[in-house]
N, C-alpha and C. Protein backbone atom coordinates (compact mmCIF):
# COMPACT_ATOMS: atom_id res chain seq x y z
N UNK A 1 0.85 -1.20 0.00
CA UNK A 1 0.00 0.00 0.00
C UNK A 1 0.88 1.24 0.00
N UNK A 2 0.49 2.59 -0.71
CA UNK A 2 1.23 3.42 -1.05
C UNK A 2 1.03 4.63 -0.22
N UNK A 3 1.20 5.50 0.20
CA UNK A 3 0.63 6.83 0.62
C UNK A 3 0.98 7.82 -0.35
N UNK A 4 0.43 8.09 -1.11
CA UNK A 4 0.80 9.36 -2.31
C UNK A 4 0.30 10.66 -1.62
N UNK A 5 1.29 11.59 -1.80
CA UNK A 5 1.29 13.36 -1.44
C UNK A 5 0.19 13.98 -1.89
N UNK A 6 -1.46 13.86 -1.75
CA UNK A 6 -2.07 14.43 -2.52
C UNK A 6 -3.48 15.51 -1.32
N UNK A 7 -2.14 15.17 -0.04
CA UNK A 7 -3.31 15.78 0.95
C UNK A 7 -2.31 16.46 1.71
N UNK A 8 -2.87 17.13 2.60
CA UNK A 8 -2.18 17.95 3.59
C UNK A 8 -0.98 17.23 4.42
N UNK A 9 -0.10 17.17 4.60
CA UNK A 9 1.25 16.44 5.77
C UNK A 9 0.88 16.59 7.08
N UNK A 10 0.07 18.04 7.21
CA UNK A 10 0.27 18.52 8.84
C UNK A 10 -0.81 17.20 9.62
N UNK A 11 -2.34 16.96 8.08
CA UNK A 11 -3.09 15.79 8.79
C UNK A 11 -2.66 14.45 8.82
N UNK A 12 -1.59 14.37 7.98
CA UNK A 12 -1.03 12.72 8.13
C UNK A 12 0.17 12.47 8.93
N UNK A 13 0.98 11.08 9.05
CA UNK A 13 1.83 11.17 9.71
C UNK A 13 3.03 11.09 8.32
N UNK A 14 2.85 12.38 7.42
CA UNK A 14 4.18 12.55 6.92
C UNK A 14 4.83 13.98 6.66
N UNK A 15 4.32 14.35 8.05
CA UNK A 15 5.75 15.40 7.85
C UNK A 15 6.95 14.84 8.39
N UNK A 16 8.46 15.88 8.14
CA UNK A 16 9.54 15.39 9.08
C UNK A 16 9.47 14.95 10.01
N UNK A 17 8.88 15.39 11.43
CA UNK A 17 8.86 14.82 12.58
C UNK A 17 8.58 13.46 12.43
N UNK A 18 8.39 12.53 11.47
CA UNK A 18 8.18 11.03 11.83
C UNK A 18 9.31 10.76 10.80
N UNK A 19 10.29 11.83 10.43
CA UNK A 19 11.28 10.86 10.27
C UNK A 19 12.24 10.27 10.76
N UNK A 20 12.84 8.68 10.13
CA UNK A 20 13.48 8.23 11.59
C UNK A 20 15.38 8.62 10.64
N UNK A 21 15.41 9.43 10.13
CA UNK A 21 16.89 9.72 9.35
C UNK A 21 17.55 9.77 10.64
N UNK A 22 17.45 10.84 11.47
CA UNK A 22 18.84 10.88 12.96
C UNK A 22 18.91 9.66 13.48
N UNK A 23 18.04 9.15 13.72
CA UNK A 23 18.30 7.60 14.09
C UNK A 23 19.11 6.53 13.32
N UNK A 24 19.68 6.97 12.18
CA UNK A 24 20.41 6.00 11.18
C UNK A 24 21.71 5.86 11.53
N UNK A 25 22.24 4.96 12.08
CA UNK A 25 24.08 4.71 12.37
C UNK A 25 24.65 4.93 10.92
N UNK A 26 24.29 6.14 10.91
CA UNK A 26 25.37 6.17 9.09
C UNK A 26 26.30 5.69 8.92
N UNK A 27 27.38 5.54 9.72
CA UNK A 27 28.24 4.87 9.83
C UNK A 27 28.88 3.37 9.56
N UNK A 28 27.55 3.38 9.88
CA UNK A 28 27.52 1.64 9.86
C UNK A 28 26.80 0.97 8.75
N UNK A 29 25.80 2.02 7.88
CA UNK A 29 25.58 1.69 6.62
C UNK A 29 26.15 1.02 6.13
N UNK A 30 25.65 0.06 5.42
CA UNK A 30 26.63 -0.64 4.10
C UNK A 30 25.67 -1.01 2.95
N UNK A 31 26.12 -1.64 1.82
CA UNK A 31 25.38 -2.13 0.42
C UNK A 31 26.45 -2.83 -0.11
N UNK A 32 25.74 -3.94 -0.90
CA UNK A 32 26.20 -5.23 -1.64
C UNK A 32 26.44 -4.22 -3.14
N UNK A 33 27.27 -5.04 -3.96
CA UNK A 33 27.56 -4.75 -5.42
C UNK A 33 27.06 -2.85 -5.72
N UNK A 34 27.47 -1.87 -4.82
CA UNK A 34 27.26 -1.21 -5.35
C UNK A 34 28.59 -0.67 -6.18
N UNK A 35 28.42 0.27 -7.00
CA UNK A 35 29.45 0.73 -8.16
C UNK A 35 30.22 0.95 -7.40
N UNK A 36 29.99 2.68 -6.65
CA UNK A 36 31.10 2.99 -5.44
C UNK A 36 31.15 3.01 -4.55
N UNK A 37 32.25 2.18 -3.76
CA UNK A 37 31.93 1.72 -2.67
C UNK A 37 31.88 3.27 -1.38
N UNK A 38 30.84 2.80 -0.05
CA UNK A 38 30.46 4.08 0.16
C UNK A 38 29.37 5.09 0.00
N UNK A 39 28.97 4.60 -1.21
CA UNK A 39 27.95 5.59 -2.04
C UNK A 39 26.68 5.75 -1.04
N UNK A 40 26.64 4.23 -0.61
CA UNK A 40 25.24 4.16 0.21
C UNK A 40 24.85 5.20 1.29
N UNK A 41 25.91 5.50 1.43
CA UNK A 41 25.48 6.97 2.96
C UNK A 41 24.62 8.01 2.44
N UNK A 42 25.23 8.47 0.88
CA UNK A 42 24.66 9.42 0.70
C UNK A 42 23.05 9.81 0.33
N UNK A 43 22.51 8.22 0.34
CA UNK A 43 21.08 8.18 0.12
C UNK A 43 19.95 8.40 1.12
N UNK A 44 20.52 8.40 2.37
CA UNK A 44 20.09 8.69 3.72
C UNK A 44 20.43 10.18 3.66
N UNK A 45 19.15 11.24 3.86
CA UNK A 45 19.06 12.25 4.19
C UNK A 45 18.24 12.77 5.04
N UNK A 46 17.85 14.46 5.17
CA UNK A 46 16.19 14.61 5.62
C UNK A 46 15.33 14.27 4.52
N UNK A 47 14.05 14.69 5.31
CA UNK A 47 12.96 14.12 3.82
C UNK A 47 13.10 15.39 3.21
N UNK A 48 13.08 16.55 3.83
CA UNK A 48 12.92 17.70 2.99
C UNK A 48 14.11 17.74 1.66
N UNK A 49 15.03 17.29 1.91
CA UNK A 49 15.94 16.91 0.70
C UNK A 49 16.06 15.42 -0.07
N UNK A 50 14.67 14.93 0.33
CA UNK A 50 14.65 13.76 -1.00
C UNK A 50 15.02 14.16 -2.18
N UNK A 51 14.71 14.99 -2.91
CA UNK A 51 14.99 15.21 -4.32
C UNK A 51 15.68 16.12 -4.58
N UNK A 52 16.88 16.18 -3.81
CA UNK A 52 18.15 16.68 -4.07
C UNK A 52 19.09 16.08 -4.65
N UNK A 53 19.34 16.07 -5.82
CA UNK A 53 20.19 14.90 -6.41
C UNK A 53 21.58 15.51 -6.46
N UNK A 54 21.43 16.34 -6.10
CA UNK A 54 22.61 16.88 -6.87
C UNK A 54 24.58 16.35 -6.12
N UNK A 55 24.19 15.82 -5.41
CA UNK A 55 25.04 14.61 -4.63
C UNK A 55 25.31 13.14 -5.28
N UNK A 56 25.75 12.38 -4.68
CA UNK A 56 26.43 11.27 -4.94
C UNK A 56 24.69 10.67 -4.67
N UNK A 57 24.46 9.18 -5.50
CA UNK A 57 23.85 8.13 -5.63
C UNK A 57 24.19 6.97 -5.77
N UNK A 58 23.50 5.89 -4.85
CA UNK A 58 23.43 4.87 -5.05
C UNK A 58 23.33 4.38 -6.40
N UNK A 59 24.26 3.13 -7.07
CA UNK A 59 23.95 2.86 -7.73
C UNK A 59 24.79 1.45 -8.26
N UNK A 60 24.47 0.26 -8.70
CA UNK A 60 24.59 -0.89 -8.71
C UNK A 60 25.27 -1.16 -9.81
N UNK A 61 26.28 -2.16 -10.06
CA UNK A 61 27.47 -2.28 -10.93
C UNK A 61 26.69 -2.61 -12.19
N UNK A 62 26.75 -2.04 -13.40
CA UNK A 62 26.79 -1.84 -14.49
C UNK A 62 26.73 -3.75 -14.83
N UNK A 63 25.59 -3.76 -15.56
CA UNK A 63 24.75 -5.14 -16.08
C UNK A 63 24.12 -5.83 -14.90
N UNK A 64 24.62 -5.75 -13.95
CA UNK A 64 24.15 -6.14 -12.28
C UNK A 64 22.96 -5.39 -11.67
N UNK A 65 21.61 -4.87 -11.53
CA UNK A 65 20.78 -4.16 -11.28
C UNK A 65 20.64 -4.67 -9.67
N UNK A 66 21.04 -5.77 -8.98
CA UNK A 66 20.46 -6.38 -7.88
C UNK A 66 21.22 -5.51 -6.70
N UNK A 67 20.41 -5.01 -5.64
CA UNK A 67 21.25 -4.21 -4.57
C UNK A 67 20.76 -4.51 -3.01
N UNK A 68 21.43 -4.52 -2.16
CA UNK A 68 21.38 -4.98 -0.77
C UNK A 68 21.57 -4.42 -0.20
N UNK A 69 20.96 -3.70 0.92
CA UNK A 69 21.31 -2.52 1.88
C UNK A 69 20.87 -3.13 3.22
N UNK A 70 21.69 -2.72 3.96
CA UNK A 70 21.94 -2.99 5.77
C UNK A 70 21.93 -1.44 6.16
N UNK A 71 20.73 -1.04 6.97
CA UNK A 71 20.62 -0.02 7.90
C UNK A 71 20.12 -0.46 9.15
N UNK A 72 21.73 -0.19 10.02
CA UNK A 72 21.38 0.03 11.57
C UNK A 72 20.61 1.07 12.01
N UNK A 73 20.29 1.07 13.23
CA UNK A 73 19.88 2.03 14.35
C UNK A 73 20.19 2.69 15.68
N UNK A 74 20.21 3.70 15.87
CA UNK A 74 21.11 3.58 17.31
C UNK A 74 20.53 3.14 18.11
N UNK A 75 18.68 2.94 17.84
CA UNK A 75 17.75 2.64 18.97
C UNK A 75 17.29 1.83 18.35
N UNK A 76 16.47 1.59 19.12
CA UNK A 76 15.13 0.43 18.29
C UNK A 76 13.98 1.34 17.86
N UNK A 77 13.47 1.32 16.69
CA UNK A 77 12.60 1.89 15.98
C UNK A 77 11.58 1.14 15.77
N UNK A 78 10.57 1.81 15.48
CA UNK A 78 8.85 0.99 15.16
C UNK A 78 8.72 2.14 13.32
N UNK A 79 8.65 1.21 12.68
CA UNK A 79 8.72 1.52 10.95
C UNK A 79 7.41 2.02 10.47
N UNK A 80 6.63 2.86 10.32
CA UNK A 80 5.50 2.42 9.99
C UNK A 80 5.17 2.84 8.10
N UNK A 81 6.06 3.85 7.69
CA UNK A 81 6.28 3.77 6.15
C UNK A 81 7.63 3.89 5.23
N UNK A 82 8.21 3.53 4.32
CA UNK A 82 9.53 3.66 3.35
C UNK A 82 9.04 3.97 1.99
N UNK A 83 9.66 5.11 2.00
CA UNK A 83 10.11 5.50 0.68
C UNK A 83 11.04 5.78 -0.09
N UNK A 84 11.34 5.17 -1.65
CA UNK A 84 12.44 5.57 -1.99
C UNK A 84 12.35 5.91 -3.57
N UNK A 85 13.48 6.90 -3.74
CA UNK A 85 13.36 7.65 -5.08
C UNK A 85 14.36 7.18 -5.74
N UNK A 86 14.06 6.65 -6.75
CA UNK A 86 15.06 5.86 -7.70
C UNK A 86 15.29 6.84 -8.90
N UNK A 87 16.13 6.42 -9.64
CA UNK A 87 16.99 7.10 -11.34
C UNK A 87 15.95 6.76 -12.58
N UNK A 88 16.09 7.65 -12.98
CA UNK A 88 15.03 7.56 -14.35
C UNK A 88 15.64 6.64 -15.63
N UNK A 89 15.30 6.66 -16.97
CA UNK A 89 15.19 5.86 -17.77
C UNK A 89 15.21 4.18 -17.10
N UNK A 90 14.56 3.76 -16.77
CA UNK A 90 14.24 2.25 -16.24
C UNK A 90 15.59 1.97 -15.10
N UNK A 91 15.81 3.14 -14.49
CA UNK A 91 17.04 2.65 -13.56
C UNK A 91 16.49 2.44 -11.89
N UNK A 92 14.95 2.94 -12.03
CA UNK A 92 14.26 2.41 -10.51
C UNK A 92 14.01 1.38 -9.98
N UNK A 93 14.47 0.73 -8.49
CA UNK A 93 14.27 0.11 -8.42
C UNK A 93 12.75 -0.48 -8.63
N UNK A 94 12.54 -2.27 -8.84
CA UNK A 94 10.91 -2.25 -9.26
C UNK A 94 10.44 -3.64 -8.15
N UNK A 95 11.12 -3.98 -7.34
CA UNK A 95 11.20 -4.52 -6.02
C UNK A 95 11.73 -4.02 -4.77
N UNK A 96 11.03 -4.44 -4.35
CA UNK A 96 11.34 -4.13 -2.35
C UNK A 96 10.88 -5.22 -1.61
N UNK A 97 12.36 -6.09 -1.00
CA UNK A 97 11.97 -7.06 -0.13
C UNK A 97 12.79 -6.37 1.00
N UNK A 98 12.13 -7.11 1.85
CA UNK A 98 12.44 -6.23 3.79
C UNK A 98 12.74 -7.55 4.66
N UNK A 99 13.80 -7.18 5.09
CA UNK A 99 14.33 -8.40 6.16
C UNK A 99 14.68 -7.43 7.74
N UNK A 100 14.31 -7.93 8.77
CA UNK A 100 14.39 -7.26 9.89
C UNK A 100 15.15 -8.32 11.26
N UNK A 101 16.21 -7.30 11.19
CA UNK A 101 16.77 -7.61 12.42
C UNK A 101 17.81 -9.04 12.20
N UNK A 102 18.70 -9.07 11.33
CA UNK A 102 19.46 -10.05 10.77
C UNK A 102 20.24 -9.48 9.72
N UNK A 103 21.61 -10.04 10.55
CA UNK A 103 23.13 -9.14 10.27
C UNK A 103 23.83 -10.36 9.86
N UNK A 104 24.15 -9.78 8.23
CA UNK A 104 25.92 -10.42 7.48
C UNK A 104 24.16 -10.95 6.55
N UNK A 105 23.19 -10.46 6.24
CA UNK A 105 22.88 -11.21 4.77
C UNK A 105 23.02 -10.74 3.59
N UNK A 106 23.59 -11.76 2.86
CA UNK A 106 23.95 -11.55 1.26
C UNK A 106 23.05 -11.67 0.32
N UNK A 107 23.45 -12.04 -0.99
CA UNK A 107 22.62 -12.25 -2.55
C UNK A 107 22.05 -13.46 -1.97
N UNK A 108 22.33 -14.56 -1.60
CA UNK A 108 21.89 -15.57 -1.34
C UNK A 108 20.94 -15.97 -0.34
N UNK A 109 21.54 -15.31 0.55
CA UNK A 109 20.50 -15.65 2.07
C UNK A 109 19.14 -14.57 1.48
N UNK A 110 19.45 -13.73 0.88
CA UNK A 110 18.22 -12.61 0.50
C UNK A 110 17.49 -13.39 -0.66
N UNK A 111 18.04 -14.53 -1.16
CA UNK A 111 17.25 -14.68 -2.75
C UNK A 111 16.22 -15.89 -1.85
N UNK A 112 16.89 -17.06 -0.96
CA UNK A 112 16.03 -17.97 -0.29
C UNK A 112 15.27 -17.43 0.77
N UNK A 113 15.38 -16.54 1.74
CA UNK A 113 15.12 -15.95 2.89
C UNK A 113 13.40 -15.38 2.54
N UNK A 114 12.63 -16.05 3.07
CA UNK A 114 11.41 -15.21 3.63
C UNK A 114 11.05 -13.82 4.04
N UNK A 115 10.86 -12.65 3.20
CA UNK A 115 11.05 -11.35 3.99
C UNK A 115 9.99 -11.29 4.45
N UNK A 116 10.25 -10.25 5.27
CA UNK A 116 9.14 -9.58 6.41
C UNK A 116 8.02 -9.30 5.63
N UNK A 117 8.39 -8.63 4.83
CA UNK A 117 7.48 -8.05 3.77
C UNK A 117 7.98 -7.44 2.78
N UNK A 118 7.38 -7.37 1.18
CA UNK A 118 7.90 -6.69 -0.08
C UNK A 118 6.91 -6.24 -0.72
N UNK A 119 7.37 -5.54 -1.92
CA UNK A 119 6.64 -4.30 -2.13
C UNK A 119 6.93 -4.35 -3.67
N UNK A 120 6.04 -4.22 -4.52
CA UNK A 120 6.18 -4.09 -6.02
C UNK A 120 5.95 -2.73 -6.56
N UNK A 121 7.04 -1.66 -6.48
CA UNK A 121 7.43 -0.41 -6.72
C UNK A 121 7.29 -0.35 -8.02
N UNK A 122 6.79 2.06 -7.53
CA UNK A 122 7.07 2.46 -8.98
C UNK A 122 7.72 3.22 -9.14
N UNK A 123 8.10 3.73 -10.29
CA UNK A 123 8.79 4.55 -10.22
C UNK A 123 8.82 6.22 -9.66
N UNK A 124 9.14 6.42 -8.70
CA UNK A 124 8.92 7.51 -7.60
C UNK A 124 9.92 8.88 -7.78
N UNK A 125 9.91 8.84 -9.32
CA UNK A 125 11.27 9.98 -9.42
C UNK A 125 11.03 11.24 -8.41
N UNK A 126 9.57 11.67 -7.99
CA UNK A 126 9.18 13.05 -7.28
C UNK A 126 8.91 12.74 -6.33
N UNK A 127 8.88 11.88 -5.63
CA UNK A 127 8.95 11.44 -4.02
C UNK A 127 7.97 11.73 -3.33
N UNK A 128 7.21 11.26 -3.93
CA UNK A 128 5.54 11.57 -3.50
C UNK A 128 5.19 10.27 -3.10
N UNK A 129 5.57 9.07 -3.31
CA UNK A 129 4.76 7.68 -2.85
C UNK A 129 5.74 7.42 -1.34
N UNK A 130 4.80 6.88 -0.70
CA UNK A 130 5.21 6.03 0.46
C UNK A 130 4.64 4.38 0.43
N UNK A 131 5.80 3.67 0.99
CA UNK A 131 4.76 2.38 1.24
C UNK A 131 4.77 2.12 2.70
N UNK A 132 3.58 1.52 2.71
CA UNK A 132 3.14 1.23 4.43
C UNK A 132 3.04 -0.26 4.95
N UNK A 133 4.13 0.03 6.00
CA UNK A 133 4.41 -1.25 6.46
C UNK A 133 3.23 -2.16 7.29
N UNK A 134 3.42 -3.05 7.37
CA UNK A 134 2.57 -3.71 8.37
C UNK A 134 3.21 -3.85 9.84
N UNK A 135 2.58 -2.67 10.04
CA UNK A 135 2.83 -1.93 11.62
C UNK A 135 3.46 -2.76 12.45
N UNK A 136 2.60 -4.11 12.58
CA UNK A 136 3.03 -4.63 13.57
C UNK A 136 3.94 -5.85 13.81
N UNK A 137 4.23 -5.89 12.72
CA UNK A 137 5.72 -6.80 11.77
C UNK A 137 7.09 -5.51 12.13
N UNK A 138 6.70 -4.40 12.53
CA UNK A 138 8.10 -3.85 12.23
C UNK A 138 8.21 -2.91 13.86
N UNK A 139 8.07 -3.28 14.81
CA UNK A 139 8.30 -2.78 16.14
C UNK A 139 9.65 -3.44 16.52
N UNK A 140 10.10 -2.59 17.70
CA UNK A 140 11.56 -3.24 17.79
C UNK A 140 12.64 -3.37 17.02
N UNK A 141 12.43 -2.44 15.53
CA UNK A 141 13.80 -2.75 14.94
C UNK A 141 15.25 -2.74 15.32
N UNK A 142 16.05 -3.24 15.14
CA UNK A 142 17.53 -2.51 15.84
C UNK A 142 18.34 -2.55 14.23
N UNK A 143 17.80 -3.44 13.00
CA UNK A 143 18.72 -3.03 12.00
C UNK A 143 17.40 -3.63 10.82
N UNK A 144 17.34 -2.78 9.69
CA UNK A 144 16.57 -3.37 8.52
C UNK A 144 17.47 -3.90 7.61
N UNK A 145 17.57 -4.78 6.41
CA UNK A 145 17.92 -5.06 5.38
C UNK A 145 17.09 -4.80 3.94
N UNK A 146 17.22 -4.11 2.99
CA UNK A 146 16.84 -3.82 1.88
C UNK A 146 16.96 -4.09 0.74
N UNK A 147 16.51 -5.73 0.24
CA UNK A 147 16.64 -6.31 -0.71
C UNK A 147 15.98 -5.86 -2.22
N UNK A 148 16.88 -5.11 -3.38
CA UNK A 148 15.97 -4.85 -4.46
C UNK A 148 16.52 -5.90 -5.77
N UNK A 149 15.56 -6.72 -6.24
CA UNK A 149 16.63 -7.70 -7.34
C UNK A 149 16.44 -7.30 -8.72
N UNK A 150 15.63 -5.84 -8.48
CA UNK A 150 16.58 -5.60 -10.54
C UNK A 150 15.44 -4.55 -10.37
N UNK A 151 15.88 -3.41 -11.40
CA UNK A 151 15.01 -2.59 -12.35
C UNK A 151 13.83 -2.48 -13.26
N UNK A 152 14.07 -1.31 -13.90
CA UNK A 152 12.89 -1.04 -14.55
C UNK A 152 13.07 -1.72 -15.88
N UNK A 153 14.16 -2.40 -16.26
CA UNK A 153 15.07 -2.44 -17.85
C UNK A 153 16.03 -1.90 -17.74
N UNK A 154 16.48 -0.92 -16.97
CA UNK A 154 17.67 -0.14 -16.88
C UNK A 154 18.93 -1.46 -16.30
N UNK A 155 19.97 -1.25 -17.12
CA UNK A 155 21.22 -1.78 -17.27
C UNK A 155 22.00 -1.82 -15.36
N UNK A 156 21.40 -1.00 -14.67
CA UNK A 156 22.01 -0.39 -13.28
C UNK A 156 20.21 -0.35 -12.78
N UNK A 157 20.76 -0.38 -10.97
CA UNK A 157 19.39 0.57 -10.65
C UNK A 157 20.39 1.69 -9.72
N UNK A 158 19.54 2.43 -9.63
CA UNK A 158 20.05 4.04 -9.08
C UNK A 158 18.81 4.26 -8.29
N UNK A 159 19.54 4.77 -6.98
CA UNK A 159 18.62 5.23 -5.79
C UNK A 159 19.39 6.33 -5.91
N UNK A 160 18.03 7.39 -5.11
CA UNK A 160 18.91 8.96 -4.54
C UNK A 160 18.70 8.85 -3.53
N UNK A 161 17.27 8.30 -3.11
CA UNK A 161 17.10 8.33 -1.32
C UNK A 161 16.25 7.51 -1.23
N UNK A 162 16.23 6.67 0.53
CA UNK A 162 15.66 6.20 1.11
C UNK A 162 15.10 6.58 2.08
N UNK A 163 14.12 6.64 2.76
CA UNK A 163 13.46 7.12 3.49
C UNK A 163 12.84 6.52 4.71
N UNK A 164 12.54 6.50 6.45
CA UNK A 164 12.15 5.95 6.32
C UNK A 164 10.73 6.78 7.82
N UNK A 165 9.74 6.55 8.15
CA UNK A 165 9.17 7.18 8.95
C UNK A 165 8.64 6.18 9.74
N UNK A 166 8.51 6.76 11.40
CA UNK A 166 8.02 6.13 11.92
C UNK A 166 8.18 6.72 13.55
N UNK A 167 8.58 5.58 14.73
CA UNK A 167 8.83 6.32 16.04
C UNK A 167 10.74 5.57 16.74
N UNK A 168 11.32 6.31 17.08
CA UNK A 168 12.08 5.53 17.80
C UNK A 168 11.20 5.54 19.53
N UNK A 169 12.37 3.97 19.58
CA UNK A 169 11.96 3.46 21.18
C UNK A 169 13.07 3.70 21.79
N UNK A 170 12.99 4.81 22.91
CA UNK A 170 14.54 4.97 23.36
C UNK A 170 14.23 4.42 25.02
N UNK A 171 13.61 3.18 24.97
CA UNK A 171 13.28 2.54 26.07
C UNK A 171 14.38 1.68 27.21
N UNK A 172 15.34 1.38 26.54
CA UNK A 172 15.90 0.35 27.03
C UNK A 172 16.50 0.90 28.26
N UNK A 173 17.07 1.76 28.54
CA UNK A 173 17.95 1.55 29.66
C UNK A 173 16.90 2.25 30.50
N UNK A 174 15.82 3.09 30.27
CA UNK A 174 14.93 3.47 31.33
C UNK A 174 14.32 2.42 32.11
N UNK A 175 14.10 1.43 31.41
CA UNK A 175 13.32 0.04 31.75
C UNK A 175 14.40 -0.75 32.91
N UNK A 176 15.66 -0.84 32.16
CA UNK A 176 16.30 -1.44 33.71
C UNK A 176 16.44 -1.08 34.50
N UNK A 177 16.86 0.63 34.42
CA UNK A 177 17.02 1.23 35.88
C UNK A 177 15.51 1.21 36.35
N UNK A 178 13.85 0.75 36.22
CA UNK A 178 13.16 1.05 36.76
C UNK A 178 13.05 -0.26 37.78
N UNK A 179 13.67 -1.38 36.88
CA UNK A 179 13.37 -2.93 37.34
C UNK A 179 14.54 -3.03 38.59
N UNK A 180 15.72 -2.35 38.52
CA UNK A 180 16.69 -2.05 39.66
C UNK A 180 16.33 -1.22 40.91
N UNK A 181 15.35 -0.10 40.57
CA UNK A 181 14.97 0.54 41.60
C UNK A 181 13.93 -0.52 42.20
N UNK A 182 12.96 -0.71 41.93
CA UNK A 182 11.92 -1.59 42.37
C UNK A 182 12.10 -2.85 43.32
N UNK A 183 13.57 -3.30 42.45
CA UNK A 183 14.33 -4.38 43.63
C UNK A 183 14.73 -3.90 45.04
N UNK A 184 14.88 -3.12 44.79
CA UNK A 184 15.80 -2.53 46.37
C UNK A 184 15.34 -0.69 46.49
N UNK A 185 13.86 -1.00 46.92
CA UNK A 185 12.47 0.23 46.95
C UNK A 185 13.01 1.17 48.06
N UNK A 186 13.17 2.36 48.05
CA UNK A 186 13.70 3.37 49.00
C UNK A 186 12.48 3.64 50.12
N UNK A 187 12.56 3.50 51.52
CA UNK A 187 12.21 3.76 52.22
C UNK A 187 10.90 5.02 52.51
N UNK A 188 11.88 6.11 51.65
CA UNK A 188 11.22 7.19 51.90
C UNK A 188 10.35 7.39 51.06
N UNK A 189 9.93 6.44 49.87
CA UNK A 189 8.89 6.88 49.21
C UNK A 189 7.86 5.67 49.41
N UNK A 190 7.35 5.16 50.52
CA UNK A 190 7.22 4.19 50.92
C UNK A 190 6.21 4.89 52.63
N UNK A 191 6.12 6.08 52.46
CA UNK A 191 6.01 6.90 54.06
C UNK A 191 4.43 6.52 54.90
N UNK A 192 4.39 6.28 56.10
CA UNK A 192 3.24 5.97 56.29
C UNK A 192 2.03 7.63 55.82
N UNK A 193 0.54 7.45 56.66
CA UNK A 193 -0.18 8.20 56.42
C UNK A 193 0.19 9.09 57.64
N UNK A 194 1.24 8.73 58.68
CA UNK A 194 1.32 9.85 59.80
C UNK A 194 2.47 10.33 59.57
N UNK A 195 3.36 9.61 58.56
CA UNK A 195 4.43 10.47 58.33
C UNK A 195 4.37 11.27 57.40
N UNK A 196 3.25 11.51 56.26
CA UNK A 196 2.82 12.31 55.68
C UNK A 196 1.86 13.59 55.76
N UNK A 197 1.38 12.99 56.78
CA UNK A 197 0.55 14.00 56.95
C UNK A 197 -1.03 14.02 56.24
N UNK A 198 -1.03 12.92 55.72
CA UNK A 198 -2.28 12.81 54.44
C UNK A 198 -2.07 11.94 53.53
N UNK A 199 -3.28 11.43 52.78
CA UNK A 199 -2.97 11.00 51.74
C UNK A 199 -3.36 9.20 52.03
N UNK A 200 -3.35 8.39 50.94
CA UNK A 200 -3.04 7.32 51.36
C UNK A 200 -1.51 6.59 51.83
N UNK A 201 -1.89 5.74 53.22
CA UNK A 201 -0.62 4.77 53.08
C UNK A 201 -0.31 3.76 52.39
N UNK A 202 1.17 3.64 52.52
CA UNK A 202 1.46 2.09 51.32
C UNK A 202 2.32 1.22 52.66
N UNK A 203 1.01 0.05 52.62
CA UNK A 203 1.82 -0.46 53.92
C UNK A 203 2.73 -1.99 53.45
N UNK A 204 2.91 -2.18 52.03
CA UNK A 204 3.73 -3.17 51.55
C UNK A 204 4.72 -3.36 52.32
């Protein structure tokens, strides 16, 4: 399912604020068979500069159209749409398979592997389509994989950007320190009703 730009942003959930770009370990980006190696960072931007091309692109070794992308997270993220703007004359990608949360997969483990979910793309040169995940297949991410296995006809496929919206979960370490306090409960917040003065007591 697609979300096309043909209504207001402020009523949907696609303005910037649901994008999860700061959350991307750019760093840690990588991609299979692309031309130059590297290239892949530069497809991760804001959304407001999806269709800024005027930078470096993704793009897949010449007769080879098939491309593989690994994006970490610094947190765990909940996905709820991806979009991406591919190269014109038949150089867009025209598949999208999604693998979640499984690190070191290749051409192979991606060609047998069951994805989460995929997507039969169009060509999005103006970055108006979104596709929408199935919400509840994509909570907890800590890394996606982005399987595309060929083009439009185009000899290469060429991405400018990927996109992706949704919420980070910056839960984790709040959750242990709550399960640590709880073990060993402080006294003083614990006060009877005469040492308060009011209120109910907690006579646990």
């Amino acid at each position: 399912m697609a979300c096309t730009h043909d209504h207001s942003c402020e009523d949907h959930d696609c303005s910037s604020n649901w994008s999860l770009y700061k959350h991307i370990d750019l760093a840690k980006v990588t991609a299979l068979n692309e031309a130059n190696p590297g290239s892949v960072k530069s497809v991760f931007k804001a959304w407001e500069e999806r269709l800024n091309s005027s930078g470096e692109r993704l793009e897949s070794n010449e007769g080879d159209p098939e491309l593989l992308v690994y994006i970490p997270f610094t947190s765990d993220v909940k996905i709820k749409s991806i979009s991406v703007v591919g190269g014109a004359d038949g150089t867009s990608p025209s598949k999208l398979r999604v693998f979640i949360n499984r690190e070191g997969i290749d051409f192979s483990d991606a060609q047998s592997m069951q994805p989460v979910q995929e997507w039969e793309l169009v060509e999005n040169l103006q970055g108006v389509l979104e596709y929408q995940t199935r919400y509840s297949k994509f909570q907890s991410v800590a890394n996606i994989t982005l399987h595309f296995p060929g083009s439009f006809g185009g000899d290469t496929t060429q991405i400018h950007y990927i996109g992706f919206k949704g919420e980070a979960t910056q839960l984790k370490r709040d959750v242990v320190a709550t399960i640590v306090y709880e073990i060993t409960p402080n006294p003083s917040d614990h006060k009877t009703r005469a040492e308060t003065g009011g209120g109910l007591s907690h006579v646990e």
